[in-house]
PDB file of N, CA and C in Angstrom:
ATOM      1  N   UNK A   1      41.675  53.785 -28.225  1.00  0.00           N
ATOM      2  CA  UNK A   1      40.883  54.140 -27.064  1.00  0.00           C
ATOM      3  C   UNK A   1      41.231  53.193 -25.910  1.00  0.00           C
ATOM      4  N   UNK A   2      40.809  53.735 -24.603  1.00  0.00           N
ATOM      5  CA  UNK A   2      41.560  53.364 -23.551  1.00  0.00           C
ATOM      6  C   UNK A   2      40.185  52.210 -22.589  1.00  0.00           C
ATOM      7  N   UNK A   3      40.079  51.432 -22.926  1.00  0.00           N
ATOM      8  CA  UNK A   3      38.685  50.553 -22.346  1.00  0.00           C
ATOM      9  C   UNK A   3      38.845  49.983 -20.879  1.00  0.00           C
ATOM     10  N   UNK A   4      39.848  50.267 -20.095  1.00  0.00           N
ATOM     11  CA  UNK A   4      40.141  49.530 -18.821  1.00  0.00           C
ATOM     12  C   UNK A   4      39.514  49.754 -18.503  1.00  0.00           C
ATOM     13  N   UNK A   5      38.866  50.694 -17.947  1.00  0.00           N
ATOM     14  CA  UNK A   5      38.419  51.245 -16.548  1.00  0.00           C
ATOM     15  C   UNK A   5      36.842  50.321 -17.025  1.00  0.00           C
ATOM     16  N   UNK A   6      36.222  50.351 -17.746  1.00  0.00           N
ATOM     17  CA  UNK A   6      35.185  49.533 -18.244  1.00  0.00           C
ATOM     18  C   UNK A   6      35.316  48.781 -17.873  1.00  0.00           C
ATOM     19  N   UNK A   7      36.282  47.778 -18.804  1.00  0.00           N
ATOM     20  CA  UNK A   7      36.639  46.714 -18.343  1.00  0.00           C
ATOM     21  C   UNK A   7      37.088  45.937 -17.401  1.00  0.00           C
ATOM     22  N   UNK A   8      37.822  46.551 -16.468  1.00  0.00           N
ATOM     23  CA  UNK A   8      37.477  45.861 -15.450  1.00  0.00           C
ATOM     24  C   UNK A   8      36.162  45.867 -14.465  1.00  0.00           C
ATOM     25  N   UNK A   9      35.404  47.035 -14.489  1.00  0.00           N
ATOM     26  CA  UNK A   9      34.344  46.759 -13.934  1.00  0.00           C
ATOM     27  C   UNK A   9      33.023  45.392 -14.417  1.00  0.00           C
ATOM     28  N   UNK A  10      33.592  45.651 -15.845  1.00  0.00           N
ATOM     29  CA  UNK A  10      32.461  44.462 -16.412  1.00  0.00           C
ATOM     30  C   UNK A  10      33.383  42.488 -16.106  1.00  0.00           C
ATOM     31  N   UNK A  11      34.318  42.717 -16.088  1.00  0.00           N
ATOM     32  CA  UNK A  11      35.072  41.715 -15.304  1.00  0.00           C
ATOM     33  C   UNK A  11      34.557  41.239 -14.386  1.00  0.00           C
ATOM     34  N   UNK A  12      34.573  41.932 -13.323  1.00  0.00           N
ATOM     35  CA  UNK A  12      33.737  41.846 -12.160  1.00  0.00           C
ATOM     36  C   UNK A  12      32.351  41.461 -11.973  1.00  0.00           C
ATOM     37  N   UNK A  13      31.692  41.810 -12.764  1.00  0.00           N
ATOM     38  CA  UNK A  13      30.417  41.857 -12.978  1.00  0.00           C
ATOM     39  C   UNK A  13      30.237  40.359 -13.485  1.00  0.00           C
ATOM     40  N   UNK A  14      31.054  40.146 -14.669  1.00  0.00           N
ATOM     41  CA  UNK A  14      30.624  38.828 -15.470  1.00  0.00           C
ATOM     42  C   UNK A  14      30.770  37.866 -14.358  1.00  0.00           C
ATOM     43  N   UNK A  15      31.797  37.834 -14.249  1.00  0.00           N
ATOM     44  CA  UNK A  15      32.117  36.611 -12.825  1.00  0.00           C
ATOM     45  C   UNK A  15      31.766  36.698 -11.512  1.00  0.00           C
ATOM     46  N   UNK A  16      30.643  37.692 -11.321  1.00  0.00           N
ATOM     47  CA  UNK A  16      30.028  37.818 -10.052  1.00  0.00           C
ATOM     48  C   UNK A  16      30.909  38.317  -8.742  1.00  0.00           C
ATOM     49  N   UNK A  17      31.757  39.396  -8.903  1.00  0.00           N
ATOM     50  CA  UNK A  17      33.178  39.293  -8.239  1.00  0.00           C
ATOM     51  C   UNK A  17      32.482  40.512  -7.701  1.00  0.00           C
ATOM     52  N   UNK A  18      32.918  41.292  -5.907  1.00  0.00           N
ATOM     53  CA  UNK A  18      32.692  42.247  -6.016  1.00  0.00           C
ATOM     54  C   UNK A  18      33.987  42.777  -5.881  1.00  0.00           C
ATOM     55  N   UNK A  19      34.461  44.307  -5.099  1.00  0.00           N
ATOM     56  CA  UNK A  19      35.465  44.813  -5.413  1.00  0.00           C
ATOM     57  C   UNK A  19      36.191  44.348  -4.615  1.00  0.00           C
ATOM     58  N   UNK A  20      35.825  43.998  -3.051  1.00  0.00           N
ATOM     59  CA  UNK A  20      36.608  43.345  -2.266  1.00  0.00           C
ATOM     60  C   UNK A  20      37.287  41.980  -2.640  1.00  0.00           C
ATOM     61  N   UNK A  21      36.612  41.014  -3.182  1.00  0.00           N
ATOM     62  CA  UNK A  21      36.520  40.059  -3.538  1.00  0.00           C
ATOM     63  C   UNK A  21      37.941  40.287  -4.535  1.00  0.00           C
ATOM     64  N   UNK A  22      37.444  41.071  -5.745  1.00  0.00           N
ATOM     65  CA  UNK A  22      38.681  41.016  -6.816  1.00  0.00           C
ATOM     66  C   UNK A  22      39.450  41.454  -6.047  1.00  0.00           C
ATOM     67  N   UNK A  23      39.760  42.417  -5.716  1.00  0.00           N
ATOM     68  CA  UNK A  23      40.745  43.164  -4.175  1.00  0.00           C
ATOM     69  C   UNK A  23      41.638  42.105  -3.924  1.00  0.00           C
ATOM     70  N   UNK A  24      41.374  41.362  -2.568  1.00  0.00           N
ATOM     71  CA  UNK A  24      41.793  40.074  -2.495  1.00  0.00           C
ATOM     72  C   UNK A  24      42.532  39.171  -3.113  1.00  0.00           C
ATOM     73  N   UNK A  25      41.690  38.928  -4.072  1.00  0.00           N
ATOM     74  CA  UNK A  25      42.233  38.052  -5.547  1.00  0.00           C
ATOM     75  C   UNK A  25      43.589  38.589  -5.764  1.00  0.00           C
ATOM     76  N   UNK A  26      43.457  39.739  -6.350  1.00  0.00           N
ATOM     77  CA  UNK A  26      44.758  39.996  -6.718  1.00  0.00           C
ATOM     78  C   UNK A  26      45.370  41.123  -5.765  1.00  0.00           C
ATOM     79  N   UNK A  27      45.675  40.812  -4.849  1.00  0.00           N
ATOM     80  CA  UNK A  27      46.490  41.556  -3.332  1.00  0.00           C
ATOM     81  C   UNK A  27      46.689  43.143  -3.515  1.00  0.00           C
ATOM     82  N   UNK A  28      45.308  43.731  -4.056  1.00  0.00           N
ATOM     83  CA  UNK A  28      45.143  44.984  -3.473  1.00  0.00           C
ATOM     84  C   UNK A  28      43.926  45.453  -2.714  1.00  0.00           C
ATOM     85  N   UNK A  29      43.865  47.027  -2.132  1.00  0.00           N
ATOM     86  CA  UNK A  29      42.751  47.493  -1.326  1.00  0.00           C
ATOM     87  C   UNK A  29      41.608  47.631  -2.675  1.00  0.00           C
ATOM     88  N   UNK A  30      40.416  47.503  -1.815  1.00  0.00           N
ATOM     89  CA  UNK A  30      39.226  47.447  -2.275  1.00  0.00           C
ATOM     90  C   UNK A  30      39.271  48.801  -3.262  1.00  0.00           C
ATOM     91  N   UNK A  31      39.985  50.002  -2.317  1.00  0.00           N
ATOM     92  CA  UNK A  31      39.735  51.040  -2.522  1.00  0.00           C
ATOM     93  C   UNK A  31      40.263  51.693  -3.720  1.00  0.00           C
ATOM     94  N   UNK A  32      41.253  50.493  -4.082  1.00  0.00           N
ATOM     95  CA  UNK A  32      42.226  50.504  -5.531  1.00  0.00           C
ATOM     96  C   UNK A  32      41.143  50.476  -6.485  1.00  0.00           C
ATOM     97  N   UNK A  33      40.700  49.462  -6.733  1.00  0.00           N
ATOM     98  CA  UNK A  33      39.991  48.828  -7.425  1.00  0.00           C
ATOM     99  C   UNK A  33      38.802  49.769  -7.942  1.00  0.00           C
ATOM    100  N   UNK A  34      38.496  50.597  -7.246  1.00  0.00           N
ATOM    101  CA  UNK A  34      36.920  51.407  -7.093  1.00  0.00           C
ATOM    102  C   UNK A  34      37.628  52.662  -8.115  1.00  0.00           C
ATOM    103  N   UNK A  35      38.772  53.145  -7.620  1.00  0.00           N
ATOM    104  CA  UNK A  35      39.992  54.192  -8.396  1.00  0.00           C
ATOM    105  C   UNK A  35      40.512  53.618  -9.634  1.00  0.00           C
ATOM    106  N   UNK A  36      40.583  52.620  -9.816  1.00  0.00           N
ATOM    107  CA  UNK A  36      40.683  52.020 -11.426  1.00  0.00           C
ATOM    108  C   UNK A  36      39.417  51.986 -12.238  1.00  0.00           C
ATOM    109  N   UNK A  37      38.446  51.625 -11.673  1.00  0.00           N
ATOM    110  CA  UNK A  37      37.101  51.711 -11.849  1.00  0.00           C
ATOM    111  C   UNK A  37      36.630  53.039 -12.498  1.00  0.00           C
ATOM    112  N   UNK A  38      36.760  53.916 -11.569  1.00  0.00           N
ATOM    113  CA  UNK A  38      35.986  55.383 -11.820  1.00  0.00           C
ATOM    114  C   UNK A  38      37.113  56.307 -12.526  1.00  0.00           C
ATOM    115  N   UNK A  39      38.477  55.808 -12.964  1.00  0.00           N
ATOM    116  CA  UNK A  39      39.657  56.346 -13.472  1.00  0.00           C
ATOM    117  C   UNK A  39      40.111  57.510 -12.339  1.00  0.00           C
ATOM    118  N   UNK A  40      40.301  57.614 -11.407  1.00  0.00           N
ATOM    119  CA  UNK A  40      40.695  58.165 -10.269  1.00  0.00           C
ATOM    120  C   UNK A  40      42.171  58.126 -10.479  1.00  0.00           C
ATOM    121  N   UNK A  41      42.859  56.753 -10.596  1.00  0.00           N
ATOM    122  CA  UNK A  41      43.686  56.582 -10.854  1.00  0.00           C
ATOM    123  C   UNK A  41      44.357  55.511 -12.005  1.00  0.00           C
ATOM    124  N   UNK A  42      45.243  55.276 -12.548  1.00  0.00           N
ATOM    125  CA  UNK A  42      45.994  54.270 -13.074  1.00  0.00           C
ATOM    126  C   UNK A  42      46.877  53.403 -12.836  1.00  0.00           C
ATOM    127  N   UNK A  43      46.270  51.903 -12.943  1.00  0.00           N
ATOM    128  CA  UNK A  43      47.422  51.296 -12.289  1.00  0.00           C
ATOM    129  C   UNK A  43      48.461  50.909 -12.876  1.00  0.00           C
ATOM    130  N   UNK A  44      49.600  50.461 -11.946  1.00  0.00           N
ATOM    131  CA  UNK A  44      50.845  50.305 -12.154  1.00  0.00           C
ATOM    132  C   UNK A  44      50.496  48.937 -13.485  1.00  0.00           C
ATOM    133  N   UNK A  45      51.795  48.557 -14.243  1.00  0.00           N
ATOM    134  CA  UNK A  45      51.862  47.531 -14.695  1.00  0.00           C
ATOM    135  C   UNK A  45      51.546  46.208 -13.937  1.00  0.00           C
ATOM    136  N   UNK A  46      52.474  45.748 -12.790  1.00  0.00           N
ATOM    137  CA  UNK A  46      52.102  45.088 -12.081  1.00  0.00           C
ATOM    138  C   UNK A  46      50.573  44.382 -11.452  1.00  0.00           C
ATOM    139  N   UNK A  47      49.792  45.236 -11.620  1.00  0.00           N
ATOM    140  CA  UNK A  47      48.061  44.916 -11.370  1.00  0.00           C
ATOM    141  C   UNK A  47      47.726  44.481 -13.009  1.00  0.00           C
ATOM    142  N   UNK A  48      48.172  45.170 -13.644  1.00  0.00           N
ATOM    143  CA  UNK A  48      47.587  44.973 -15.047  1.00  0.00           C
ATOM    144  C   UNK A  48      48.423  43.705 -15.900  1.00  0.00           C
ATOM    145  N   UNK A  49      49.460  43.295 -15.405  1.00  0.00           N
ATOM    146  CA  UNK A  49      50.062  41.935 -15.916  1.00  0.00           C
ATOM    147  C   UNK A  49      49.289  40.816 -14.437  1.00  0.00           C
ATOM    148  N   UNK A  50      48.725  40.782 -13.383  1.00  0.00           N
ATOM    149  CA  UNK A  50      48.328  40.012 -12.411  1.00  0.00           C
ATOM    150  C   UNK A  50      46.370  40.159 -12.957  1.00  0.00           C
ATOM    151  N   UNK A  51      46.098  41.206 -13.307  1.00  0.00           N
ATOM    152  CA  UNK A  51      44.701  40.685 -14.017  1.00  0.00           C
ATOM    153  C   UNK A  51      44.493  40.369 -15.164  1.00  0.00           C
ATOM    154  N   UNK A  52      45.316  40.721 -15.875  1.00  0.00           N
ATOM    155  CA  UNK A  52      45.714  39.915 -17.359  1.00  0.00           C
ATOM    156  C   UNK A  52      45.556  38.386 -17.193  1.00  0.00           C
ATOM    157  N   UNK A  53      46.604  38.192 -16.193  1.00  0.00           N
ATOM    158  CA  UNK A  53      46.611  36.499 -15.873  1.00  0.00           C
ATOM    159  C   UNK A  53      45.254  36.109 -15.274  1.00  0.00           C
ATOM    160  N   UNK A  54      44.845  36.582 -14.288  1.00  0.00           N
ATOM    161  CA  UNK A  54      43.761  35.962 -13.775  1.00  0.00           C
ATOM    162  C   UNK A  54      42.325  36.064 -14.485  1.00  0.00           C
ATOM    163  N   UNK A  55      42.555  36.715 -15.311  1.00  0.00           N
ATOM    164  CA  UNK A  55      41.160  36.565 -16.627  1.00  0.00           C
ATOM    165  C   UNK A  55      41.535  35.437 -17.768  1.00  0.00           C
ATOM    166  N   UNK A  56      42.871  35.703 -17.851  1.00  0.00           N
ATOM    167  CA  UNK A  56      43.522  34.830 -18.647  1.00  0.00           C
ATOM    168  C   UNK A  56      43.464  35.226 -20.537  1.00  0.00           C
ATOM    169  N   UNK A  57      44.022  36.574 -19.857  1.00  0.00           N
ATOM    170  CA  UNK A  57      43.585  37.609 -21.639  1.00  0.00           C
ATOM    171  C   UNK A  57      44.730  38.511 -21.624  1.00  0.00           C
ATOM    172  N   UNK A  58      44.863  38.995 -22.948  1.00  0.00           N
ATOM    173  CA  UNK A  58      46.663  39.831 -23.258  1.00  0.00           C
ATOM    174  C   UNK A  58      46.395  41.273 -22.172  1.00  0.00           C
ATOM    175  N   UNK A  59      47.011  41.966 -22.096  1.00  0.00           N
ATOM    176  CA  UNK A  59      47.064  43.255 -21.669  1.00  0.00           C
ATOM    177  C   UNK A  59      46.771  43.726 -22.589  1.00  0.00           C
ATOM    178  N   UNK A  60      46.999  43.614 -23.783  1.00  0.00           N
ATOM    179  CA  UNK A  60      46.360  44.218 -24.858  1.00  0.00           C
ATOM    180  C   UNK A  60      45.198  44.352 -25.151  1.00  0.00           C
ATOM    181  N   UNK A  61      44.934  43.316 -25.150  1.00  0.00           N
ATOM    182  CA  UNK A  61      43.253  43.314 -25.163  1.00  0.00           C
ATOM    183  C   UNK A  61      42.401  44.342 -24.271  1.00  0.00           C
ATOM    184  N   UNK A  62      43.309  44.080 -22.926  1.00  0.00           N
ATOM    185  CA  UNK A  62      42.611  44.370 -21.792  1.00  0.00           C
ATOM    186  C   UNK A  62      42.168  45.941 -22.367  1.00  0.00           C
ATOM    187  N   UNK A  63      43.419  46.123 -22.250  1.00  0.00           N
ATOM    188  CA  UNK A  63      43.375  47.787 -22.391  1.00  0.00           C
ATOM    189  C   UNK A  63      42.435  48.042 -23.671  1.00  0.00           C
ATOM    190  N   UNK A  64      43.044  47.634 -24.419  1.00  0.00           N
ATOM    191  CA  UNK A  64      42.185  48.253 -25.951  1.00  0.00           C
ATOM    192  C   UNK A  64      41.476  48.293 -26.313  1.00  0.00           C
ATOM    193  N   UNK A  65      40.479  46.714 -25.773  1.00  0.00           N
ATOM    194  CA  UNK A  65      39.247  46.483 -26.710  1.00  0.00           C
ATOM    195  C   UNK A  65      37.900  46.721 -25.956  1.00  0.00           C
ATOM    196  N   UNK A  66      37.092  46.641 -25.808  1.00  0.00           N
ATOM    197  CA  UNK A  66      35.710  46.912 -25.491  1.00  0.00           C
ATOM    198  C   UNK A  66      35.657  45.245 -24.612  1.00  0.00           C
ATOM    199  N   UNK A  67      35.599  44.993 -23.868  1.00  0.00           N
ATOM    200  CA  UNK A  67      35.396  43.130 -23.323  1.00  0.00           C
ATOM    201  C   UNK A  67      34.059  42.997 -23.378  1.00  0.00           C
ATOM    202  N   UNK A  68      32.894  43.991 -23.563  1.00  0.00           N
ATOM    203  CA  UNK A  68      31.831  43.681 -23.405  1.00  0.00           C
ATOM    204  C   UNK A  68      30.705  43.067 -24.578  1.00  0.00           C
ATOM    205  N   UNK A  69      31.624  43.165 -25.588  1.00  0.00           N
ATOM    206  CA  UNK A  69      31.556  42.684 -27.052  1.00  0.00           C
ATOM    207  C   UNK A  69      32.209  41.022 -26.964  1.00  0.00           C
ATOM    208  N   UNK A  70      33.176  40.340 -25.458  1.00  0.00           N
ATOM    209  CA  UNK A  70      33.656  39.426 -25.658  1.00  0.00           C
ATOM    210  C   UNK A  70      33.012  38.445 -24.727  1.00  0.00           C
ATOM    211  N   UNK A  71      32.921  37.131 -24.970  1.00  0.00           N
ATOM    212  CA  UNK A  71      32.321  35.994 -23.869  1.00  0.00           C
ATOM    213  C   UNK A  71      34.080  35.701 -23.220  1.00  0.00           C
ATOM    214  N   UNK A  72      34.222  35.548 -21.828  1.00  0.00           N
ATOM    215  CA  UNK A  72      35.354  35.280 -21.378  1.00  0.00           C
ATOM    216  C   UNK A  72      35.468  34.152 -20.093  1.00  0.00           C
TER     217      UNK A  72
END
């Protein structure tokens, strides 16, 4: 099962981030972020190896697992 789109919203959430904010962080539009969010769209590798790093967790994980089951 495919947990991103969750997951990054609960990302956000844990660390008090809003979308602009993560936006920023990692050098895309707000409006990206809201489309990864609501599965609108999928992002490239590139976003998903740059929030990998900045959570500091596999892509694997990212994608696969539930994060809301994880303290991070």
């Amino acid at each position: 099962m495919n947990y991103l789109a969750k997951n990054i919203k609960y990302i956000r959430a844990l660390k008090g981030l809003s979308q602009e904010r993560l936006a920023e962080d990692l050098k895309v539009s707000r409006s990206r972020i809201s489309s990864y969010e609501d599965k609108r769209a999928s992002p490239p590798i590139e976003f998903l190896i740059s929030l990998s790093e900045y959570i500091n967790i596999s892509m694997d994980v990212l994608i696969k697992e539930n994060l809301n089951n994880l303290e991070l």
